[in-house]
C-alpha atoms as a PDB file:
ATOM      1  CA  UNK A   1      26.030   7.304  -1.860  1.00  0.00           C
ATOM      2  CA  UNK A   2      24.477   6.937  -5.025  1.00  0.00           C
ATOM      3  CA  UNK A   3      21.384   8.932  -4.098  1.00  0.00           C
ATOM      4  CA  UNK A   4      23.919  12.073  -3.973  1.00  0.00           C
ATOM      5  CA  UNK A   5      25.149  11.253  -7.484  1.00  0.00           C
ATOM      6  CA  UNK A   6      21.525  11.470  -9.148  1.00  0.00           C
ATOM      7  CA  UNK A   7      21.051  14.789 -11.266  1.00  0.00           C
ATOM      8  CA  UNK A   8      18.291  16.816  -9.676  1.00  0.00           C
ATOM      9  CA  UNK A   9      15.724  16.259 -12.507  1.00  0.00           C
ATOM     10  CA  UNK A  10      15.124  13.015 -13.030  1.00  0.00           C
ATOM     11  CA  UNK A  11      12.213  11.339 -15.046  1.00  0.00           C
ATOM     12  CA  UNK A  12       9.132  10.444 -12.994  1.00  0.00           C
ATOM     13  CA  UNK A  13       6.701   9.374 -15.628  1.00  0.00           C
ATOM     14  CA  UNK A  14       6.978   7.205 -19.002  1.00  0.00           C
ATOM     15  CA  UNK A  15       4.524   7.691 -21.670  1.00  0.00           C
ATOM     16  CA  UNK A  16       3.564   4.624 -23.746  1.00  0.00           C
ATOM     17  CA  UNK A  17       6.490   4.887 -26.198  1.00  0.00           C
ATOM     18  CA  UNK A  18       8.312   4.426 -23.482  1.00  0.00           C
ATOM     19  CA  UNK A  19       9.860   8.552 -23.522  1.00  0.00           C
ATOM     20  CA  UNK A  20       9.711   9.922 -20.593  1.00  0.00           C
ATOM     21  CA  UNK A  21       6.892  12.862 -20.373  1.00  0.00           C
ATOM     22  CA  UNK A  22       6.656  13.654 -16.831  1.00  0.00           C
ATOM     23  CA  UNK A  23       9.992  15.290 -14.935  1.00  0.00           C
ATOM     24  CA  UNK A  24      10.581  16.279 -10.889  1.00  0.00           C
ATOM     25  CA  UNK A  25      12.873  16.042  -7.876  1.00  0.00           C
ATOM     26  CA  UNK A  26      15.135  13.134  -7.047  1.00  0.00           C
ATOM     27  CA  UNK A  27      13.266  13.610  -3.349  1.00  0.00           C
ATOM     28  CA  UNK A  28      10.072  12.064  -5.286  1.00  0.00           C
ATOM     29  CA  UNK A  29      11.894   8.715  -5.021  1.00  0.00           C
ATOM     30  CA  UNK A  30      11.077   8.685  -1.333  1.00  0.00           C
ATOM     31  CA  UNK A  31       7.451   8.805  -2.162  1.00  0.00           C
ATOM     32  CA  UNK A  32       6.993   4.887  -2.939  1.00  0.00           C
ATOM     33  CA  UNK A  33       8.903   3.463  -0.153  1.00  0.00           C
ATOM     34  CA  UNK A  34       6.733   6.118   2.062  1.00  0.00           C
ATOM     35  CA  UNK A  35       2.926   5.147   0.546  1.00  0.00           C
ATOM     36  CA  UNK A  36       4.294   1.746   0.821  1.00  0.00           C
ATOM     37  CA  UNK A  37       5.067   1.782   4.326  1.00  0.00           C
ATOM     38  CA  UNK A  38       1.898   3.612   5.445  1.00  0.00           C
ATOM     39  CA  UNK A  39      -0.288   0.904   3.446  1.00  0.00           C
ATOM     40  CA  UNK A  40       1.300  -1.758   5.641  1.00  0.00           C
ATOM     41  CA  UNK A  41       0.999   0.292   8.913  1.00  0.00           C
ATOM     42  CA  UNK A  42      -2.635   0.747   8.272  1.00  0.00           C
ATOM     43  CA  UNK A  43      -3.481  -2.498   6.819  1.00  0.00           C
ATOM     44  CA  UNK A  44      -1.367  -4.223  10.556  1.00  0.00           C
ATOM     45  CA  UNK A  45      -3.698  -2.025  12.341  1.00  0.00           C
ATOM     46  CA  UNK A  46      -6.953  -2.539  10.726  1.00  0.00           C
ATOM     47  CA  UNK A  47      -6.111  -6.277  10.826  1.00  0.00           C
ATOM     48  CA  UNK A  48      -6.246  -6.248  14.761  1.00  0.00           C
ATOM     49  CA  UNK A  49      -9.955  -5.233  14.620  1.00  0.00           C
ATOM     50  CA  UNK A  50     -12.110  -7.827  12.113  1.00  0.00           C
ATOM     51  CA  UNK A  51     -14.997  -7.600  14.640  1.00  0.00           C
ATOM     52  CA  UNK A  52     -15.279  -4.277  12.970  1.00  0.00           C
ATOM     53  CA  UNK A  53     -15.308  -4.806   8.913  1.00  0.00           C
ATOM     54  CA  UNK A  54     -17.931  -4.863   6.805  1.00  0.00           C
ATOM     55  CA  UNK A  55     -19.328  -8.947   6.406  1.00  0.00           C
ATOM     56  CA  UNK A  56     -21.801  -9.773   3.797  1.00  0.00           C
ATOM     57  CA  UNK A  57     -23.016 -12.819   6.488  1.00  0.00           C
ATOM     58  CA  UNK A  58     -24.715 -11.852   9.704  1.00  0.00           C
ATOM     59  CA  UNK A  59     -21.579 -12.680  12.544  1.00  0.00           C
ATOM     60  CA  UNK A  60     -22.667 -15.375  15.246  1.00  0.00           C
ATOM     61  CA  UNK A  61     -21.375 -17.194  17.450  1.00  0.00           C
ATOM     62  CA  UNK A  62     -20.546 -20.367  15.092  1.00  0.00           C
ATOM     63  CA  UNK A  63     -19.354 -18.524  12.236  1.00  0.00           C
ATOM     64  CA  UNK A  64     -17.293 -15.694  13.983  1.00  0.00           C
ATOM     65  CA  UNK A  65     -14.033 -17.415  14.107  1.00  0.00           C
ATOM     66  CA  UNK A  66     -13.850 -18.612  10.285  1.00  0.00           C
ATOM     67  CA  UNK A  67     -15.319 -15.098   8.735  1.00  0.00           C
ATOM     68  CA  UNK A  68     -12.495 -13.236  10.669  1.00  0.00           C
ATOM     69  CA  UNK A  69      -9.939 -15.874   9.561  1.00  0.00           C
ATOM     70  CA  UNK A  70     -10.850 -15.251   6.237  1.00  0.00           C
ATOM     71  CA  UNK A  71     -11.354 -11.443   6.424  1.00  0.00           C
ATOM     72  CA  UNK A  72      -7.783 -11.063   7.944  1.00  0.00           C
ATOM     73  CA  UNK A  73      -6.547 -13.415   5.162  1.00  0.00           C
ATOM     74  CA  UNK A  74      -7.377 -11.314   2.776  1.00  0.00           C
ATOM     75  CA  UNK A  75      -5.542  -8.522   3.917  1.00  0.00           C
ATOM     76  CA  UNK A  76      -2.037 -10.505   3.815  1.00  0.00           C
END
């Protein structure tokens, strides 16, 4: 409803006097929420699979379990 209302120009960048210097499409208000979802998406995925990130520690047996705690803690 209010997304209709919105002129079709609308300021899309802010320079550091705070006056907007950058102009585009209402539609580039989609872009956030998009990126945003995708990050998460990729981030859920990549968080089923710590066998296969990068660990400055050789992975054994003893240490497995509390380097992929802490490598899929980082990634909430």
């Amino acid at each position: 409803m209010i997304f209709t209302s919105l002129p079709d120009t609308i300021p899309v960048h802010f320079g550091f006097d705070g006056q907007a210097d950058g102009w585009g499409s209402k539609k580039v208000l989609w872009f956030l929420p998009i990126v945003g979802l995708a990050i998460y998406g990729l981030l859920t995925f990549i968080s089923r699979y710590p066998n296969t990130f990068n660990y400055p520690v050789v992975i054994t047996e003893q240490n497995a379990l509390q380097q992929y705690q802490i490598a899929c803690s980082m990634l909430d």
